[in-house]
PDB file of N, CA and C in Angstrom:
ATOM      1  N   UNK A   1    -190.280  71.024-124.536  1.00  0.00           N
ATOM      2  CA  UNK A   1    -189.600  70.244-123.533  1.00  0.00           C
ATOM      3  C   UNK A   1    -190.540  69.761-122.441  1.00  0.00           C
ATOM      4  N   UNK A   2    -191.612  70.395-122.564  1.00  0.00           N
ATOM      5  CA  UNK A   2    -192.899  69.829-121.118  1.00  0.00           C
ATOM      6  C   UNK A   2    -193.282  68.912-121.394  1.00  0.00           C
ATOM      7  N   UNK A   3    -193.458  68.382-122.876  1.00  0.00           N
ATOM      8  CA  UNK A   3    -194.471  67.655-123.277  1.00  0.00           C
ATOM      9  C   UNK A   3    -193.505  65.924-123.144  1.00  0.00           C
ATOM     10  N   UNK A   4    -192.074  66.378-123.244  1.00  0.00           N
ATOM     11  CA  UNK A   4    -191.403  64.992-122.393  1.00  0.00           C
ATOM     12  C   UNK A   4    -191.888  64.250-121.273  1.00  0.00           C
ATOM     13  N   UNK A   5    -191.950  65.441-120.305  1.00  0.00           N
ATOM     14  CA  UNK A   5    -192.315  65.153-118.587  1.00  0.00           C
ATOM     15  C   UNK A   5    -193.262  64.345-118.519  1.00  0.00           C
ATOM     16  N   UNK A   6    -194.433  64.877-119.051  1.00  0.00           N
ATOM     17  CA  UNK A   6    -195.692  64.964-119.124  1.00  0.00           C
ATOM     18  C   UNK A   6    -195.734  63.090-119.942  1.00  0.00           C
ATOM     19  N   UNK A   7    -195.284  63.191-121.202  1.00  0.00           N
ATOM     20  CA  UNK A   7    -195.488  61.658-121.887  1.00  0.00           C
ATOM     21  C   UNK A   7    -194.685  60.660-120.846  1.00  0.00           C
ATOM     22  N   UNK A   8    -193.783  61.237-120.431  1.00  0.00           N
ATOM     23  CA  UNK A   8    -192.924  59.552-119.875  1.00  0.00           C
ATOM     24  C   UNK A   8    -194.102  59.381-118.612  1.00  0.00           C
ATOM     25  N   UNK A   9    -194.521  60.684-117.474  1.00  0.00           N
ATOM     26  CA  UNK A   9    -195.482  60.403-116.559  1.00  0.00           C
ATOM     27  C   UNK A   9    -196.510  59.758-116.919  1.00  0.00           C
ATOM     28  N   UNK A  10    -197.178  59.622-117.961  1.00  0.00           N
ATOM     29  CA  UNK A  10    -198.235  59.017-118.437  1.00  0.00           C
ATOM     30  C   UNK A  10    -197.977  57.658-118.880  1.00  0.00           C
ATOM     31  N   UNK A  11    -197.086  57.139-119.166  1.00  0.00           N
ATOM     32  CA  UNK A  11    -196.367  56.053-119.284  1.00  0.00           C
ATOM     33  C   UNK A  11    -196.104  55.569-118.480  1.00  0.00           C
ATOM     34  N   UNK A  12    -195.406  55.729-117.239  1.00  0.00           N
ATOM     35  CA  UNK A  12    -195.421  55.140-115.828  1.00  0.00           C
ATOM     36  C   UNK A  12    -197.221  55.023-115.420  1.00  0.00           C
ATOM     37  N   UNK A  13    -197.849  56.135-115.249  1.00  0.00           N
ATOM     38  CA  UNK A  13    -199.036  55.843-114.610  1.00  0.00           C
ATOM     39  C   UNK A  13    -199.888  54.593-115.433  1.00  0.00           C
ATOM     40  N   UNK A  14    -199.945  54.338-116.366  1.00  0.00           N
ATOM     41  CA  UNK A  14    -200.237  53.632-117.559  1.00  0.00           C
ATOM     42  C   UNK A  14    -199.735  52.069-116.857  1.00  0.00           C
ATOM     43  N   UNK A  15    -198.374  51.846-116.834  1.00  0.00           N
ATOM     44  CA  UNK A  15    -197.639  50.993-116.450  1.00  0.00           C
ATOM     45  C   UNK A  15    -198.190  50.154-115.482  1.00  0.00           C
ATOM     46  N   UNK A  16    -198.848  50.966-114.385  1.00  0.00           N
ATOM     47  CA  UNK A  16    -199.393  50.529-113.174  1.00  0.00           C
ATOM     48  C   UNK A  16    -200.753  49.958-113.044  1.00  0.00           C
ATOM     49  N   UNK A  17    -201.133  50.011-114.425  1.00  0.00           N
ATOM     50  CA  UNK A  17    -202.832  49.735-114.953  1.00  0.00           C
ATOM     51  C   UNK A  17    -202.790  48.387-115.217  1.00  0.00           C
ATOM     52  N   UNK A  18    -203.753  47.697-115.208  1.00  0.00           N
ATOM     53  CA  UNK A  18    -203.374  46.418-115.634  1.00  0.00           C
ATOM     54  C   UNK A  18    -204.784  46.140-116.690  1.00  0.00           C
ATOM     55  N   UNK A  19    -203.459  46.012-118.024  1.00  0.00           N
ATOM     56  CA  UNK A  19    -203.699  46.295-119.312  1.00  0.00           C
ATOM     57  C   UNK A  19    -204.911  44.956-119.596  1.00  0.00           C
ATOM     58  N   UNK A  20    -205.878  45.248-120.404  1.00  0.00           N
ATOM     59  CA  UNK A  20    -206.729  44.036-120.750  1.00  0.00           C
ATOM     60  C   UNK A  20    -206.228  43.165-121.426  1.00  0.00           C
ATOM     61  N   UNK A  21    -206.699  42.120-121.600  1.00  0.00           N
ATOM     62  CA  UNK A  21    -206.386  40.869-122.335  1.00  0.00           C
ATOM     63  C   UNK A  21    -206.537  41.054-123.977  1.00  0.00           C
ATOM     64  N   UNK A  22    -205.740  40.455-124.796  1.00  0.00           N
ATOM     65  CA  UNK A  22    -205.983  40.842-126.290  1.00  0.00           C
ATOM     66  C   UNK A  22    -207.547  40.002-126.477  1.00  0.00           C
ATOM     67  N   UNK A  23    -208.224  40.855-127.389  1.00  0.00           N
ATOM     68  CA  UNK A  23    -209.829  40.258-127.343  1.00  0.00           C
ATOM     69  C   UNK A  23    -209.595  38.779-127.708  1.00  0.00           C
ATOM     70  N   UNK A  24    -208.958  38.257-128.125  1.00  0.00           N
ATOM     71  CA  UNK A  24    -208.994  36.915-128.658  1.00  0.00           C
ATOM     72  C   UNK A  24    -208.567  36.189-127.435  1.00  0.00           C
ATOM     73  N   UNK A  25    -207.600  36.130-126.563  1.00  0.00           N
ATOM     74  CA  UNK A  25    -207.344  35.675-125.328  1.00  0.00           C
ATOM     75  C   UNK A  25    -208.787  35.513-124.352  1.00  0.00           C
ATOM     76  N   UNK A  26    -209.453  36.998-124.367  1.00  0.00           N
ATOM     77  CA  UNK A  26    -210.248  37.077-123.305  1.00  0.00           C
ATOM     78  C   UNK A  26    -211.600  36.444-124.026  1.00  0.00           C
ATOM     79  N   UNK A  27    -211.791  36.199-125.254  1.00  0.00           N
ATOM     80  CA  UNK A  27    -212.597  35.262-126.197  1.00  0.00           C
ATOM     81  C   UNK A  27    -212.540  34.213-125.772  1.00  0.00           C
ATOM     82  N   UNK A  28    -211.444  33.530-126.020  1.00  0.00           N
ATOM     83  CA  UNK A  28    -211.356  32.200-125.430  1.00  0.00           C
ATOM     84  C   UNK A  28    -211.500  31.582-124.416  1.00  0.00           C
ATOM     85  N   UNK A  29    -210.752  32.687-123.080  1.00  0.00           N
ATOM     86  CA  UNK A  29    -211.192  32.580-121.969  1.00  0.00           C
ATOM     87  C   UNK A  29    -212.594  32.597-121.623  1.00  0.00           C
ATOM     88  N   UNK A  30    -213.397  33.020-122.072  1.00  0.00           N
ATOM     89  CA  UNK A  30    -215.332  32.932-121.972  1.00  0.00           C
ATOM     90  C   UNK A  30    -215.317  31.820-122.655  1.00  0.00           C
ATOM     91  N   UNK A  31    -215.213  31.674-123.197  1.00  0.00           N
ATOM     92  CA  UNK A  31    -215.426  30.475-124.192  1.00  0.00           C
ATOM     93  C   UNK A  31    -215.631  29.043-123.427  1.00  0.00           C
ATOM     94  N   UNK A  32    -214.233  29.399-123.398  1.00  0.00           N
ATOM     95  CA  UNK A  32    -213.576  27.697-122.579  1.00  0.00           C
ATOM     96  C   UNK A  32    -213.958  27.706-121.211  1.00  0.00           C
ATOM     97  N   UNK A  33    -213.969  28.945-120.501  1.00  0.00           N
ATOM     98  CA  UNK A  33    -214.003  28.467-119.268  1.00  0.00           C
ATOM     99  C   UNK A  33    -214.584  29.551-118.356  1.00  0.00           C
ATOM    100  N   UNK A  34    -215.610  30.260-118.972  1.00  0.00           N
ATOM    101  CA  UNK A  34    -216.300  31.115-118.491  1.00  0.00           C
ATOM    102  C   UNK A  34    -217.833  30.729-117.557  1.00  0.00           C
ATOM    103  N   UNK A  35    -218.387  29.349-118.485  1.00  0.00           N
ATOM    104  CA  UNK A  35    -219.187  28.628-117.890  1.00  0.00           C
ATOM    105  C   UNK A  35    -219.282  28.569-116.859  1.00  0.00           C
ATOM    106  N   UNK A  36    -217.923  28.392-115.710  1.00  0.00           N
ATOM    107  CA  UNK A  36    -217.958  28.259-114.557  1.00  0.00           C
ATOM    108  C   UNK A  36    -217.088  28.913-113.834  1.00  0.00           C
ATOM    109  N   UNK A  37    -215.887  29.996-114.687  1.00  0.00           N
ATOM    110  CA  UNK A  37    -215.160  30.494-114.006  1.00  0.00           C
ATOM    111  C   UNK A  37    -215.483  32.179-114.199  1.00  0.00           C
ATOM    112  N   UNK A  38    -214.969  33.307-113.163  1.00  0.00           N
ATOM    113  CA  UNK A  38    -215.454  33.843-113.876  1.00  0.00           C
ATOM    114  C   UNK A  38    -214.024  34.818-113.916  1.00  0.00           C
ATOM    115  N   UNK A  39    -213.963  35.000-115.405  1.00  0.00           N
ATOM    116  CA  UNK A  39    -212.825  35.339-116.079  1.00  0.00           C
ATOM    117  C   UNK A  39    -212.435  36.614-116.350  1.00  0.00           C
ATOM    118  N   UNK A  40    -213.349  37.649-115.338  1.00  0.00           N
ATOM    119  CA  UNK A  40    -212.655  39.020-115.284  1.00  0.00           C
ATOM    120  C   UNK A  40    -212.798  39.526-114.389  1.00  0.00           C
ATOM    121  N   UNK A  41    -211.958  40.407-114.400  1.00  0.00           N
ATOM    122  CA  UNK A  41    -212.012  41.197-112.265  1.00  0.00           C
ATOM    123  C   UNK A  41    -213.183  41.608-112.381  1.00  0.00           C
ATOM    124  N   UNK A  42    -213.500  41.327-110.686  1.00  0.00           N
ATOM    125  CA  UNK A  42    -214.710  41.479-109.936  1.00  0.00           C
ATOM    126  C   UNK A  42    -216.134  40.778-110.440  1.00  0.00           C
ATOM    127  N   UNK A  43    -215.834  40.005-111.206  1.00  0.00           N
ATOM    128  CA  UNK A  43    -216.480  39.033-111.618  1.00  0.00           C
ATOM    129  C   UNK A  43    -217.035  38.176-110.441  1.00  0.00           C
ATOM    130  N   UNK A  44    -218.214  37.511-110.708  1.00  0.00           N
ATOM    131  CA  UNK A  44    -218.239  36.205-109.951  1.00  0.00           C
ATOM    132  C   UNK A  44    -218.688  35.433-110.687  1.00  0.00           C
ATOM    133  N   UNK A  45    -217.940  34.431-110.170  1.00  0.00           N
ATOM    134  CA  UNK A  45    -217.910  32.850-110.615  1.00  0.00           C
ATOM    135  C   UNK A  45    -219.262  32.543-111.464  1.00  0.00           C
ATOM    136  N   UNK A  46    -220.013  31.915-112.681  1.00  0.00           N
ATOM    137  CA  UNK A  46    -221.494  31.422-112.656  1.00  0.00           C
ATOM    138  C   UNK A  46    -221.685  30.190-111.439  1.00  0.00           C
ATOM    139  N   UNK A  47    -220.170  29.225-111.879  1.00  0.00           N
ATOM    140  CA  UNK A  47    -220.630  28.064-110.600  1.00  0.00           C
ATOM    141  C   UNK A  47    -219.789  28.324-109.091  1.00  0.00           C
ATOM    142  N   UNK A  48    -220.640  28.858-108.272  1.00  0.00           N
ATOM    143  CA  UNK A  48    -219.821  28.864-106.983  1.00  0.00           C
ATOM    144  C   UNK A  48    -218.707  28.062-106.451  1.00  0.00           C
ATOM    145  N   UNK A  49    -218.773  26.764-107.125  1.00  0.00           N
ATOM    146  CA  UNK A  49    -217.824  25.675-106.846  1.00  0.00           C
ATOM    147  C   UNK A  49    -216.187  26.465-107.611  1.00  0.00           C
ATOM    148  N   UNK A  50    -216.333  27.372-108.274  1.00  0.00           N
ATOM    149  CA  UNK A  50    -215.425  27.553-109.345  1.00  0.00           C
ATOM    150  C   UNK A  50    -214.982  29.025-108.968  1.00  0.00           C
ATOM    151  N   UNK A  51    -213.582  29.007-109.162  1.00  0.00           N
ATOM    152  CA  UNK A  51    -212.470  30.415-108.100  1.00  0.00           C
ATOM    153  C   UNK A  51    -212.757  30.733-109.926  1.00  0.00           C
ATOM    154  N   UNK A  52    -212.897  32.723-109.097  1.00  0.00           N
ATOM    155  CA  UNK A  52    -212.601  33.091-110.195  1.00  0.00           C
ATOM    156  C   UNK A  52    -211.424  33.421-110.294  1.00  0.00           C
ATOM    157  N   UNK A  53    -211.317  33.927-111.646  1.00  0.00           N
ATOM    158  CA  UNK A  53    -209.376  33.797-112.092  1.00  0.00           C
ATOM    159  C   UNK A  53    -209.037  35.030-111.503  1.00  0.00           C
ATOM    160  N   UNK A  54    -209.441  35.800-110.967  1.00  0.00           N
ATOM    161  CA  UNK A  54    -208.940  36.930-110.055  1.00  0.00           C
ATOM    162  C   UNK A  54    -208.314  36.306-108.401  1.00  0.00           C
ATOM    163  N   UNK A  55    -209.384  35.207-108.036  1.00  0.00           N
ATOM    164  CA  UNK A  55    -208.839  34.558-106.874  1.00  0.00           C
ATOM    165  C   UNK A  55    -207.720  33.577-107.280  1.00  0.00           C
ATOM    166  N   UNK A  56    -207.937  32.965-108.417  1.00  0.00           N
ATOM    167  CA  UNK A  56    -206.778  32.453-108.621  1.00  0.00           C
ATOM    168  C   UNK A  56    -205.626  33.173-108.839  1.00  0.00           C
ATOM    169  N   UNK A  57    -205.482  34.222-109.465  1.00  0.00           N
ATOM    170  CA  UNK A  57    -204.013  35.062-109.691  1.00  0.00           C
ATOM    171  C   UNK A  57    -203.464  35.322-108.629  1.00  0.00           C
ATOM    172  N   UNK A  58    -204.630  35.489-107.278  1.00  0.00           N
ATOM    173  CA  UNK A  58    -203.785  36.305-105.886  1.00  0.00           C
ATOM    174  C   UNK A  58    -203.780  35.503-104.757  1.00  0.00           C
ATOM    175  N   UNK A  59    -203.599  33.851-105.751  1.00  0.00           N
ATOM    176  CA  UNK A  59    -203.302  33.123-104.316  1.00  0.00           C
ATOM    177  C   UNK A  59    -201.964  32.994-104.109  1.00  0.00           C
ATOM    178  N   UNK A  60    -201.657  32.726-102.610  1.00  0.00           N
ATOM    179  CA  UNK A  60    -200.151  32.776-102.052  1.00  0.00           C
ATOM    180  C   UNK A  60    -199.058  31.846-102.777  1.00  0.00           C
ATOM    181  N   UNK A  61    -198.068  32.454-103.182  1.00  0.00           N
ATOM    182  CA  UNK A  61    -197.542  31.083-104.269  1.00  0.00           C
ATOM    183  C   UNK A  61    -197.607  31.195-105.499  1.00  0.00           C
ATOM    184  N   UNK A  62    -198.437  31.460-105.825  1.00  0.00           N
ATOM    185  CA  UNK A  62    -198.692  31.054-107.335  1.00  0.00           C
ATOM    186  C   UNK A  62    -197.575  31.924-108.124  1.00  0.00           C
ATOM    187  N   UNK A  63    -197.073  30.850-109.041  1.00  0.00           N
ATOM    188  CA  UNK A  63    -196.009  31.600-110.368  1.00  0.00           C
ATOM    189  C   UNK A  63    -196.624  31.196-111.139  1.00  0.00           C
ATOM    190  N   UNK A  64    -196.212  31.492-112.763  1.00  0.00           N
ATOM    191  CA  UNK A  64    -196.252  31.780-113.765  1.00  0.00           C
ATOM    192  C   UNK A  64    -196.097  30.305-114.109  1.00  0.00           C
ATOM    193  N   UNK A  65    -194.993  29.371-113.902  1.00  0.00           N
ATOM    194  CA  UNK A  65    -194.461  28.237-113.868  1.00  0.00           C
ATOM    195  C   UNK A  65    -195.436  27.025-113.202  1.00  0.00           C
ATOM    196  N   UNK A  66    -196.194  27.578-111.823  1.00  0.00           N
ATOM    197  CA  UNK A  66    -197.347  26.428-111.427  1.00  0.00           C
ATOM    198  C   UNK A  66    -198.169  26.633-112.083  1.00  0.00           C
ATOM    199  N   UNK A  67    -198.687  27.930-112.646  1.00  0.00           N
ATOM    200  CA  UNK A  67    -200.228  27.528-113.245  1.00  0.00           C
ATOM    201  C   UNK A  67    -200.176  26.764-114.129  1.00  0.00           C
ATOM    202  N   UNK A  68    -198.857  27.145-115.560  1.00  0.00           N
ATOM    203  CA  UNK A  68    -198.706  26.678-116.283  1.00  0.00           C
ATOM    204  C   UNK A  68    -198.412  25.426-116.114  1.00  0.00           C
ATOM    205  N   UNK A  69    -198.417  24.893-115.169  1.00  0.00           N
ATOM    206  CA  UNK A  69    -197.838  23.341-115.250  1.00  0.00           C
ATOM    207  C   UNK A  69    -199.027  23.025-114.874  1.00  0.00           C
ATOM    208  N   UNK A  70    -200.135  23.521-113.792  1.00  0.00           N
ATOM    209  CA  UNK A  70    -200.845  22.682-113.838  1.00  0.00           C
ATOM    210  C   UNK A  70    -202.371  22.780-114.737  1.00  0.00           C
ATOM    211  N   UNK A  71    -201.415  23.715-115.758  1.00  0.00           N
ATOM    212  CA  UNK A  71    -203.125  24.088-116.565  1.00  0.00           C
ATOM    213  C   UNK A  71    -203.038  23.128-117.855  1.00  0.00           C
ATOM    214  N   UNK A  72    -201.287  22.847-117.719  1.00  0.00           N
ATOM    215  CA  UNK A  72    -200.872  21.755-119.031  1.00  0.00           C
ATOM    216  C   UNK A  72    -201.252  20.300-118.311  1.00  0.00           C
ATOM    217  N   UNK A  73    -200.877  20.108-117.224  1.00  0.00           N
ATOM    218  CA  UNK A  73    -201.703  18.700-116.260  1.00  0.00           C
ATOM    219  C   UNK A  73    -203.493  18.323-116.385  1.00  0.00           C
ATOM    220  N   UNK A  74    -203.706  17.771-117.197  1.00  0.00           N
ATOM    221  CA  UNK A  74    -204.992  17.378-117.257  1.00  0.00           C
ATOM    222  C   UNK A  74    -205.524  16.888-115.771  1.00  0.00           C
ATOM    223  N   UNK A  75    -204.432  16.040-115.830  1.00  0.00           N
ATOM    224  CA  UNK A  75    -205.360  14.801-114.517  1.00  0.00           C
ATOM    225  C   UNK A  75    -205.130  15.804-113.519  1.00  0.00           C
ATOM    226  N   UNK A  76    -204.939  17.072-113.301  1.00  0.00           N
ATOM    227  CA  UNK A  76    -204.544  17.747-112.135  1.00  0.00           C
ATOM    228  C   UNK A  76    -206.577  18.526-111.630  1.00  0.00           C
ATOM    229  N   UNK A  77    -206.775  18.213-112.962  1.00  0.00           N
ATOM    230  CA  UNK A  77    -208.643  19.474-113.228  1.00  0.00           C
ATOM    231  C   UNK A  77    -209.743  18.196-112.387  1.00  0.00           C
ATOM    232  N   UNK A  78    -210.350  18.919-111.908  1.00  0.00           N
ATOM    233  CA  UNK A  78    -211.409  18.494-110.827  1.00  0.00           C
ATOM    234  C   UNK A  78    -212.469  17.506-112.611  1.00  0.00           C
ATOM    235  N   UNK A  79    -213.147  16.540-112.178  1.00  0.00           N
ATOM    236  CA  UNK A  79    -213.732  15.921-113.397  1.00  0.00           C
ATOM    237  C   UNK A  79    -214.792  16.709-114.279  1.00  0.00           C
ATOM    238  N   UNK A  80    -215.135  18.073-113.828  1.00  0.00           N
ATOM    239  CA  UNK A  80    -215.921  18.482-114.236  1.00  0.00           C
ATOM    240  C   UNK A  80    -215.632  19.785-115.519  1.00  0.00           C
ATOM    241  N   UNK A  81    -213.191  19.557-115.318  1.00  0.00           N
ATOM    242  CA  UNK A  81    -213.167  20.310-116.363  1.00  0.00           C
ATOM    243  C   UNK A  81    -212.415  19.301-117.513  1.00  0.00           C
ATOM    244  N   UNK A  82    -213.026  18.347-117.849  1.00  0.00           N
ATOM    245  CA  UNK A  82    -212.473  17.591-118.822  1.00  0.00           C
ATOM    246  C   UNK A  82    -212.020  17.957-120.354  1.00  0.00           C
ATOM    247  N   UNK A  83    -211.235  18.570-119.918  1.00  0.00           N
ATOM    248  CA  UNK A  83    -210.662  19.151-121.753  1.00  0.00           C
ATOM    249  C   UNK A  83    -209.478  19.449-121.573  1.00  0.00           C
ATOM    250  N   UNK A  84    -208.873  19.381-122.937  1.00  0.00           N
ATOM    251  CA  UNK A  84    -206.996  19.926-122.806  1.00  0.00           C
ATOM    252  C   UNK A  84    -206.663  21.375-123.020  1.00  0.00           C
ATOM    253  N   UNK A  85    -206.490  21.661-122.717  1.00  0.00           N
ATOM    254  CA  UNK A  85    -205.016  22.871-123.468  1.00  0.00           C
ATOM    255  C   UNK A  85    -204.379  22.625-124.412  1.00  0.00           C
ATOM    256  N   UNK A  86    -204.304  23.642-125.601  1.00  0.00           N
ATOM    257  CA  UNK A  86    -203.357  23.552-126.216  1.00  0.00           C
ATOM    258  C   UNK A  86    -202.504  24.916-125.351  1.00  0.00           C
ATOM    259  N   UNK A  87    -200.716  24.255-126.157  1.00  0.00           N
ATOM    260  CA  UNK A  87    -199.660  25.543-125.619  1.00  0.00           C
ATOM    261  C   UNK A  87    -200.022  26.607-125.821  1.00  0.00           C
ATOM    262  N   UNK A  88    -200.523  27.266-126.721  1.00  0.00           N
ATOM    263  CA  UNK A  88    -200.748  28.764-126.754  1.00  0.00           C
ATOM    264  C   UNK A  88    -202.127  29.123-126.526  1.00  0.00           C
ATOM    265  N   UNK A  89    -203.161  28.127-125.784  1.00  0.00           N
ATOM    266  CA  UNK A  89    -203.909  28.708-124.937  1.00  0.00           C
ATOM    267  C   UNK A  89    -203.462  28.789-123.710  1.00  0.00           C
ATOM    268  N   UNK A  90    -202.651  28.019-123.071  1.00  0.00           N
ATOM    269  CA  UNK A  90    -201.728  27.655-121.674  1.00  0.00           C
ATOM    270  C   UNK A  90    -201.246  28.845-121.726  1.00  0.00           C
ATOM    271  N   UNK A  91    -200.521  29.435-122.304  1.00  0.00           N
ATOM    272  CA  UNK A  91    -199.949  30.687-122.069  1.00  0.00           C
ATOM    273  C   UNK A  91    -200.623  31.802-122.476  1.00  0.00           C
ATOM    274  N   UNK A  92    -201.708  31.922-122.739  1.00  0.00           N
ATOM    275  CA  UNK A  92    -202.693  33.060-122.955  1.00  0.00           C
ATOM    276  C   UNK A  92    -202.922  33.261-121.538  1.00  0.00           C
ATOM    277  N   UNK A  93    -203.771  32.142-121.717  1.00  0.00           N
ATOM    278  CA  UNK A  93    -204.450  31.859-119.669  1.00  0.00           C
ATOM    279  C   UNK A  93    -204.117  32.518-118.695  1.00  0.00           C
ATOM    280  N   UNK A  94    -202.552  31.950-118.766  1.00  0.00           N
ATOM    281  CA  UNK A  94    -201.838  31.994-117.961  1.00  0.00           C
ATOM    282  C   UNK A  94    -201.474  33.508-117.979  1.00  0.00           C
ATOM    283  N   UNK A  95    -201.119  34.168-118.819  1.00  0.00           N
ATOM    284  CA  UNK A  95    -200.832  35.452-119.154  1.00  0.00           C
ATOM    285  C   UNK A  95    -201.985  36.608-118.734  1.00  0.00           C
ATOM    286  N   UNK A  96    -203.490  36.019-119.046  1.00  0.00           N
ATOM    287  CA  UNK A  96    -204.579  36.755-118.910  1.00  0.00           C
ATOM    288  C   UNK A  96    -204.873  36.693-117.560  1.00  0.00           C
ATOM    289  N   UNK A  97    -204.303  35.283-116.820  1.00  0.00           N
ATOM    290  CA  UNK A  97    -204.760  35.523-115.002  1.00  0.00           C
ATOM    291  C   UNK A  97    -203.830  35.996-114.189  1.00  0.00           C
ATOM    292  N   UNK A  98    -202.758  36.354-114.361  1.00  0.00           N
ATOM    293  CA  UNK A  98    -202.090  36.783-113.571  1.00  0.00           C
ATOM    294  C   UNK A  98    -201.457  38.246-113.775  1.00  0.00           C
ATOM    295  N   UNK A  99    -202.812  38.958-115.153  1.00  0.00           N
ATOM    296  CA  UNK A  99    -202.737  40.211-115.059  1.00  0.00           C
ATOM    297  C   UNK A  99    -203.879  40.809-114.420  1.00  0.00           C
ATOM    298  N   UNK A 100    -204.384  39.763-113.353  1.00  0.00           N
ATOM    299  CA  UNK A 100    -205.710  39.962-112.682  1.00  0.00           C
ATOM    300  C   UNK A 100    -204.626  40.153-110.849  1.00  0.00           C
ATOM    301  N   UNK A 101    -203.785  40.065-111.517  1.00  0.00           N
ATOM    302  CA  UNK A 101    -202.753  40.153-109.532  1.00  0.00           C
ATOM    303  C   UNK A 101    -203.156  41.774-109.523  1.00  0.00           C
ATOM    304  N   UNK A 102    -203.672  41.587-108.091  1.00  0.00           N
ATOM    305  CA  UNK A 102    -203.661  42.960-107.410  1.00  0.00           C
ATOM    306  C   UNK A 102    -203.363  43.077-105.787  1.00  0.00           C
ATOM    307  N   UNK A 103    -202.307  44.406-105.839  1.00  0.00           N
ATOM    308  CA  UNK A 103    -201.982  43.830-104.425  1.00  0.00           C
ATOM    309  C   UNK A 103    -203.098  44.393-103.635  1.00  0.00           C
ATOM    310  N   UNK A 104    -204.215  44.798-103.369  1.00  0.00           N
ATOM    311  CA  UNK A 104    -205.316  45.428-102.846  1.00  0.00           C
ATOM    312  C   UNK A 104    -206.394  44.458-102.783  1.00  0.00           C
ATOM    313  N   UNK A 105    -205.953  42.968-103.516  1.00  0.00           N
ATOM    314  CA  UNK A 105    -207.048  41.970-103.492  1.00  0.00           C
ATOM    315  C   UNK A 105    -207.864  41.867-102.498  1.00  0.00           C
ATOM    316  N   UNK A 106    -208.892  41.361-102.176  1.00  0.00           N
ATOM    317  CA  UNK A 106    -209.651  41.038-100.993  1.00  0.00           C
ATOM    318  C   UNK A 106    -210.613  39.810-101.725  1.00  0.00           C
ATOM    319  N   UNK A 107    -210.544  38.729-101.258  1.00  0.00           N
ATOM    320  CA  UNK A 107    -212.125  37.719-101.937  1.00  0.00           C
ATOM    321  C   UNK A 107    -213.104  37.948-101.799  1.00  0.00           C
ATOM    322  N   UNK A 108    -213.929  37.998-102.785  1.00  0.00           N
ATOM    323  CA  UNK A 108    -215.279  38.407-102.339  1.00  0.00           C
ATOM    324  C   UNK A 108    -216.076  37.548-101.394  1.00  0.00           C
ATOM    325  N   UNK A 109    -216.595  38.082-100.853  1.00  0.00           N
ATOM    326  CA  UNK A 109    -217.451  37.222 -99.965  1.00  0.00           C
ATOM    327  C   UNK A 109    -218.862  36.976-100.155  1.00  0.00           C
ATOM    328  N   UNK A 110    -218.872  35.803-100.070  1.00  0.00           N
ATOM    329  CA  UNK A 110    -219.959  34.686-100.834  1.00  0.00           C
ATOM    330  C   UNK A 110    -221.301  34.402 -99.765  1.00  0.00           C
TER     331      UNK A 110
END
């Protein structure tokens, strides 16, 4: 009967972790857009001009619904990220940066 307590607690503490990206998500994410972003916590950026997706997950505002709209918006990307999305990279992305929300964020300072 301990070994209940004990598994569901580990399951909550677990819960509170923020689980990695499936390797193929976080593949792609280097891939596509690692060049200049930089695509895992505590990362920094390669091009300074470029938020990493940790600053992007913990800006004020942001849902699930804006990124995705504006990661499906081409003409929305500064000219220097000229490429599309497909839908089920849009929702990888999208899925992989906003398991970068932390409420303890702070930006790094540059």
């Amino acid at each position: 009967m301990t070994a209940l307590p004990l598994a569901v607690g580990a399951l909550l503490v677990a819960g509170c972790e923020t689980a990695p990206p499936p390797p193929d998500t976080l593949a792609f994410a280097q891939a596509a857009c690692g060049g200049c972003h930089a695509v895992e916590a505590y990362d920094l950026s390669p091009e300074p001009a470029a938020p990493a997706f940790a600053e992007i997950a913990n800006r004020e505002g942001l849902t699930e619904a804006t990124l995705a709209t504006w990661l499906r918006d081409a003409h929305n990307y500064p000219e220097a990220m000229d490429f599309t999305l497909e839908g089920h990279h849009i929702e990888a992305l999208v899925a992989h940066i906003l398991a970068l929300r932390r409420a303890d964020y702070r930006p790094p300072i540059s």
